[in-house]
C-alpha atoms as a PDB file:
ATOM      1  CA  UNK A   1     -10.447  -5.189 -14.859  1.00  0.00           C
ATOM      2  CA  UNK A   2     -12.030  -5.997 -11.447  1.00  0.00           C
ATOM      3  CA  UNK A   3     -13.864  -3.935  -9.619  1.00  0.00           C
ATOM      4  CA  UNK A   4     -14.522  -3.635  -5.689  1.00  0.00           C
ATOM      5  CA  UNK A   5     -17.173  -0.936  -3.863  1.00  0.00           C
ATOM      6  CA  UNK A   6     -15.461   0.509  -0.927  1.00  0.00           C
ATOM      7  CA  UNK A   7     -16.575   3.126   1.035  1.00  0.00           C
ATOM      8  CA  UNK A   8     -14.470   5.996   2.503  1.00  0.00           C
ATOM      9  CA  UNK A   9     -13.929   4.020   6.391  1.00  0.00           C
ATOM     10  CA  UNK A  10     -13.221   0.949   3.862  1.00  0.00           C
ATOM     11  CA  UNK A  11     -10.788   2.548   2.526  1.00  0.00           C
ATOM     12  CA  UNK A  12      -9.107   4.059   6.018  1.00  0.00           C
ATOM     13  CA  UNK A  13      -8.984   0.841   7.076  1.00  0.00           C
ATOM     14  CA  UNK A  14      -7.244  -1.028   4.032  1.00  0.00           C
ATOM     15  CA  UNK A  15      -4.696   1.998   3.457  1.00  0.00           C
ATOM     16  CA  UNK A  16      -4.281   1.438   7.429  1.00  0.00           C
ATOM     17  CA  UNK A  17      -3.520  -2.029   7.342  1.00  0.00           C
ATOM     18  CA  UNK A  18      -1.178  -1.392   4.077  1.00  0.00           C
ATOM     19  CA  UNK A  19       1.073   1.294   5.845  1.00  0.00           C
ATOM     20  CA  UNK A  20       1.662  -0.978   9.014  1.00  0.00           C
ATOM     21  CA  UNK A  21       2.611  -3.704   6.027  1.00  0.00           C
ATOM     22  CA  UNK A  22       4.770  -1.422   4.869  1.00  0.00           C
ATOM     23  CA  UNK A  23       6.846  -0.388   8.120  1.00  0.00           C
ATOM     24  CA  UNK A  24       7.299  -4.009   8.559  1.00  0.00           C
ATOM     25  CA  UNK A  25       8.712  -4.605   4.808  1.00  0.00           C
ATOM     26  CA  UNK A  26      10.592  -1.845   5.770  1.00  0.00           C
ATOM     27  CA  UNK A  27      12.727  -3.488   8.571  1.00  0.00           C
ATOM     28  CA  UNK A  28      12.434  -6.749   6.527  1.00  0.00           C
ATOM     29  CA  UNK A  29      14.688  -4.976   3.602  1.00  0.00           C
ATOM     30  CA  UNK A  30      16.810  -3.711   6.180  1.00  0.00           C
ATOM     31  CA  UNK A  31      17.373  -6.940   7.783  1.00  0.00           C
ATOM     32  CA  UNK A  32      17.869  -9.107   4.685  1.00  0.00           C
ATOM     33  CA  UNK A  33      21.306 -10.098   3.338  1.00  0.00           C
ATOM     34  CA  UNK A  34      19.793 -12.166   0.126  1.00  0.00           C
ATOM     35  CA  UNK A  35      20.052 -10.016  -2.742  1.00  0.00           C
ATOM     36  CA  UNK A  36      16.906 -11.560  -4.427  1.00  0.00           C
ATOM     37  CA  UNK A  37      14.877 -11.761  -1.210  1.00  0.00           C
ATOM     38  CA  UNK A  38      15.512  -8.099  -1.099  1.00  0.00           C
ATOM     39  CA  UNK A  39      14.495  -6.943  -4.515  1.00  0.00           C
ATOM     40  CA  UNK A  40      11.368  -9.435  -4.312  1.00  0.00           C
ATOM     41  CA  UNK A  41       9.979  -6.977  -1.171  1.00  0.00           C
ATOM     42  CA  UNK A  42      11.595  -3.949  -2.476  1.00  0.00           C
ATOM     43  CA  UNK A  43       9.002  -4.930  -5.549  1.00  0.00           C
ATOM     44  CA  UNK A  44       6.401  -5.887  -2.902  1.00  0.00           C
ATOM     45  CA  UNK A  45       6.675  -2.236  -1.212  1.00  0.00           C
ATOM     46  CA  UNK A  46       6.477   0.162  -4.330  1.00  0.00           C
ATOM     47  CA  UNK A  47       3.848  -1.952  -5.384  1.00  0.00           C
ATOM     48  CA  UNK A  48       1.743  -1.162  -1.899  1.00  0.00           C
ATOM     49  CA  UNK A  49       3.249   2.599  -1.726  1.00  0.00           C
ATOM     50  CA  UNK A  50       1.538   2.763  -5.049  1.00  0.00           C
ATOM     51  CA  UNK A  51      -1.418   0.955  -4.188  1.00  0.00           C
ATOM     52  CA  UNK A  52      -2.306   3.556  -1.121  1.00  0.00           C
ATOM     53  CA  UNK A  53      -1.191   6.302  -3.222  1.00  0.00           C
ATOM     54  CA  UNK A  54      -4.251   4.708  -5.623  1.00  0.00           C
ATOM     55  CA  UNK A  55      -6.622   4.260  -2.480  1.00  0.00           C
ATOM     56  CA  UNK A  56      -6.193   7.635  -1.852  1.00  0.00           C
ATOM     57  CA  UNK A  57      -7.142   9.357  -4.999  1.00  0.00           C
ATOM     58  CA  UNK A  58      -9.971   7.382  -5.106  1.00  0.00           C
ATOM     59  CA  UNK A  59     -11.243   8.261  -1.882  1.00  0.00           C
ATOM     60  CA  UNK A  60     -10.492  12.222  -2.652  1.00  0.00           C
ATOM     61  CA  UNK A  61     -12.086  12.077  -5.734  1.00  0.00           C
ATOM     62  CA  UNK A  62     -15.563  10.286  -3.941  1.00  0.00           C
ATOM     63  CA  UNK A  63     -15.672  13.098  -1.097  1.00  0.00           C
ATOM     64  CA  UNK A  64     -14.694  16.052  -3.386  1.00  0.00           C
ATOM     65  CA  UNK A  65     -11.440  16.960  -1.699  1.00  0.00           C
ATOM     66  CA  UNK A  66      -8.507  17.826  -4.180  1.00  0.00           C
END
């Protein structure tokens, strides 16, 4: 398993960068008519919704807040 530091503003900044990502797979989905193009960034998104999900526990658990 890999491993990357990342301090608390690192992580801001990534889970930033992941949600505007996301609004824009968002209207992608919405927008596509090919079945497998659509499944292949409805895959993409839960993967990144899970990802900041991840971000964030990390960065709650490394300040203390619950």
């Amino acid at each position: 398993m890999a491993q990357v530091e990342l301090t608390s503003k690192d992580i801001d900044t990534l889970q930033d960068i992941l949600q505007n990502l996301l609004s824009e797979l968002r209207w992608e989905i919405a927008f596509t008519h090919k079945t497998d193009i659509v499944k292949f960034l409805q895959k993409r998104k839960e993967f990144i919704e899970d990802f900041i999900q991840r971000l964030q526990k990390v960065k709650e658990s490394e300040t203390g807040k619950a």
